[in-house]
C-alpha atoms as a PDB file:
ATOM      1  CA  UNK A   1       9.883 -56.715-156.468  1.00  0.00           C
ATOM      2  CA  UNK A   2       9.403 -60.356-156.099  1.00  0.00           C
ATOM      3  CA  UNK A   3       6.975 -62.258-154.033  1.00  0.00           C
ATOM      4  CA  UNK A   4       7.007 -65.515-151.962  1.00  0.00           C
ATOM      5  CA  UNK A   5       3.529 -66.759-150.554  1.00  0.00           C
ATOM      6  CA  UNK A   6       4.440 -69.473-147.687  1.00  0.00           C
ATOM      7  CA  UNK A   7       2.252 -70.966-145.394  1.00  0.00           C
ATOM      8  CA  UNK A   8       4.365 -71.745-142.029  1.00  0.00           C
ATOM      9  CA  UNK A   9       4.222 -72.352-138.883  1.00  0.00           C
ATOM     10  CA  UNK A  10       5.152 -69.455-136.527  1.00  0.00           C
ATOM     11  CA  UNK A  11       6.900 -71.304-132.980  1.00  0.00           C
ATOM     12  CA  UNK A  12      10.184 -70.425-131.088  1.00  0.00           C
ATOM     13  CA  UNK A  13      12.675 -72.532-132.694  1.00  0.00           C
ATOM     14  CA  UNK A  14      10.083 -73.569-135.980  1.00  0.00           C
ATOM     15  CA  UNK A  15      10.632 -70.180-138.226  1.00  0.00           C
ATOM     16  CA  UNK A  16      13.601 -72.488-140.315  1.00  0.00           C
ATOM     17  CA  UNK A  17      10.900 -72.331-143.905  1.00  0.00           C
ATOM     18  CA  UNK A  18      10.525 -68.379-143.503  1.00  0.00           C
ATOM     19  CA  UNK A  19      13.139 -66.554-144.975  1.00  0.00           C
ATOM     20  CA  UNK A  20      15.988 -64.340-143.118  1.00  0.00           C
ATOM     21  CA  UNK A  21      13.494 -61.084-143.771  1.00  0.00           C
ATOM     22  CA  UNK A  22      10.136 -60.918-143.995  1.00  0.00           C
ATOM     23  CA  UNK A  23       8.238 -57.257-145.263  1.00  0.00           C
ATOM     24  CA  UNK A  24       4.858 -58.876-145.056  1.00  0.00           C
ATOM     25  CA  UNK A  25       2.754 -61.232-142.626  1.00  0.00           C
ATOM     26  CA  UNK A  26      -0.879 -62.135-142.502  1.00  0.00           C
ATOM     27  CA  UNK A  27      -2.827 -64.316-139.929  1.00  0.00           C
ATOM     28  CA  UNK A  28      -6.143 -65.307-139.765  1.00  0.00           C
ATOM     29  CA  UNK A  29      -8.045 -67.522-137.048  1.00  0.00           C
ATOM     30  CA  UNK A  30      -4.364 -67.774-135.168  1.00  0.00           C
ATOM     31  CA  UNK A  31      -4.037 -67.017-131.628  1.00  0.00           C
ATOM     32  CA  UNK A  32      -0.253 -67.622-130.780  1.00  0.00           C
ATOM     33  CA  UNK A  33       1.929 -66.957-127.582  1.00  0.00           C
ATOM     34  CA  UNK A  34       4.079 -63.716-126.971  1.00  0.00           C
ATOM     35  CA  UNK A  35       7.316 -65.152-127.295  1.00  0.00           C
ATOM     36  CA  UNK A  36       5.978 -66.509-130.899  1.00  0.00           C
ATOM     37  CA  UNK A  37       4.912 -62.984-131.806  1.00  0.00           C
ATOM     38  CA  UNK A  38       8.759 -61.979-130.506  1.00  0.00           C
ATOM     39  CA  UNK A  39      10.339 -64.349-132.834  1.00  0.00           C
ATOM     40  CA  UNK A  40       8.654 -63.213-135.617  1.00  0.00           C
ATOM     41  CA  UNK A  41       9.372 -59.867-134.993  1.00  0.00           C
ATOM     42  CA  UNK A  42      13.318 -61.122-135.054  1.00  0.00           C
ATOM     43  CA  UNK A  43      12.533 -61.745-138.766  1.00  0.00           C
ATOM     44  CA  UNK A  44      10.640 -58.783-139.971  1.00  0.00           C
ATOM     45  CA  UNK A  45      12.310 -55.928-141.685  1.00  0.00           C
ATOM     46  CA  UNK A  46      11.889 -52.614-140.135  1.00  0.00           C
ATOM     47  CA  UNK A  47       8.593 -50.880-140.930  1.00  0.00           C
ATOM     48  CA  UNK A  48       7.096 -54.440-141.659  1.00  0.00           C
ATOM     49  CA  UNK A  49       3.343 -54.878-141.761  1.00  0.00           C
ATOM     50  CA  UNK A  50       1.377 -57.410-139.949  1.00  0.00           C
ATOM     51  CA  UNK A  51      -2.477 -57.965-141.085  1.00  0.00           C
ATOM     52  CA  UNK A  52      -4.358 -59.690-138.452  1.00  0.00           C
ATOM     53  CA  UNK A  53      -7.638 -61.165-139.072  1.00  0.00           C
ATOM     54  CA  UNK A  54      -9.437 -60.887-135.930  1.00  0.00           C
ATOM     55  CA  UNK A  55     -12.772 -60.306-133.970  1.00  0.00           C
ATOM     56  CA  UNK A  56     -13.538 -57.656-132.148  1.00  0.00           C
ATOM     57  CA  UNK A  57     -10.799 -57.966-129.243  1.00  0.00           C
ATOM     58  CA  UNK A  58      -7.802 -56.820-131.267  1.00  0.00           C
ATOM     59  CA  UNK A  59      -4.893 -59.326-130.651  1.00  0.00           C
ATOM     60  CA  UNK A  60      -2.270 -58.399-127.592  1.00  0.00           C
ATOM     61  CA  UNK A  61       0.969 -58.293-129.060  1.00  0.00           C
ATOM     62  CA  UNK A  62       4.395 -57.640-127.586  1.00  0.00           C
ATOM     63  CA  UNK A  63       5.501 -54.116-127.209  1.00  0.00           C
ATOM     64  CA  UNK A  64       7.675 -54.635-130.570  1.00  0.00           C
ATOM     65  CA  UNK A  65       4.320 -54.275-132.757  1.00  0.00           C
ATOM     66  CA  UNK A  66       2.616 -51.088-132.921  1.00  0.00           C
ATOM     67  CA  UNK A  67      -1.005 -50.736-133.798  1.00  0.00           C
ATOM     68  CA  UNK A  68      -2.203 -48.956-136.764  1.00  0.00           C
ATOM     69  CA  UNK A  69      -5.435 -49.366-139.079  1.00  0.00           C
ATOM     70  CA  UNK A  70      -8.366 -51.474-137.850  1.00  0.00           C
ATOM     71  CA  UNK A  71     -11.353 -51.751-140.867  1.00  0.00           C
ATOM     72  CA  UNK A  72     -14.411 -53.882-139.985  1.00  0.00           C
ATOM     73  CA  UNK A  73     -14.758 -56.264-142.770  1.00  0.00           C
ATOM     74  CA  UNK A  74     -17.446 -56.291-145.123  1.00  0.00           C
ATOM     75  CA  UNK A  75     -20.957 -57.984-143.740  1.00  0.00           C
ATOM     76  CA  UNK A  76     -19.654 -58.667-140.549  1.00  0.00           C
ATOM     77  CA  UNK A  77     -20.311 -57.173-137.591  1.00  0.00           C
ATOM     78  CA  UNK A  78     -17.866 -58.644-135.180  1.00  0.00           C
ATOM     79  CA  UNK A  79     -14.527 -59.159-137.132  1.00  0.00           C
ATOM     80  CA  UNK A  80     -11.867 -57.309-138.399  1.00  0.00           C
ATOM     81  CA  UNK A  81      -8.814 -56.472-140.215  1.00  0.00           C
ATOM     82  CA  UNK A  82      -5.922 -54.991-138.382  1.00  0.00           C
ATOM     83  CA  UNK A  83      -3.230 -53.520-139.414  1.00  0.00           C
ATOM     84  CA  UNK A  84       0.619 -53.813-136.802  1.00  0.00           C
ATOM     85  CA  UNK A  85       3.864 -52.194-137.678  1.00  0.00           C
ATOM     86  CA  UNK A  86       7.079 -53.372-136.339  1.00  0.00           C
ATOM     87  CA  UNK A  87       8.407 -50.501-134.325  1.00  0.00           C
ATOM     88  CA  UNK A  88      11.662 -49.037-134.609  1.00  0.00           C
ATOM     89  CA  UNK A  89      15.278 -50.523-136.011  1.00  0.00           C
ATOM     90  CA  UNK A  90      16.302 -53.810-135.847  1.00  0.00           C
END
């Protein structure tokens, strides 16, 4: 299994540095608009994870996310890691 790390920036029309399929995302401090959220989602394979770093509102996402695992992080009181799946078949 190989692994690519990328830092890039997630924006309708700005996803040309990720790659055609994507099994893995993580954010952290990133609040970004629904129809950013949707274009990721057009490059995630199905069953793709999304870990979100966030506090303790859980991020709204778009209907094509479902939410999953949500684990308090360690000395904090207030933030979290949470776990999205992409639903169904693309």
């Amino acid at each position: 299994m190989g692994v690519r790390i990328l830092g890039a920036r997630v924006a309708p029309g700005a996803l040309d540095e990720l790659p055609a399929e994507v099994s893995i995302v993580t954010v952290r401090a990133l609040r970004l608009e629904p129809a950013a959220w949707s274009a990721l989602a057009s490059r995630l394979v199905p069953g793709a994870v999304l870990l979100a770093w966030s506090g303790e509102v859980a991020p709204e996402l778009p209907a094509e996310f479902e939410a999953g695992r949500a684990e308090r992080l360690a000395g904090s009181r207030a933030r979290f890691l949470r776990e999205f799946r992409l639903r169904g078949k693309r």
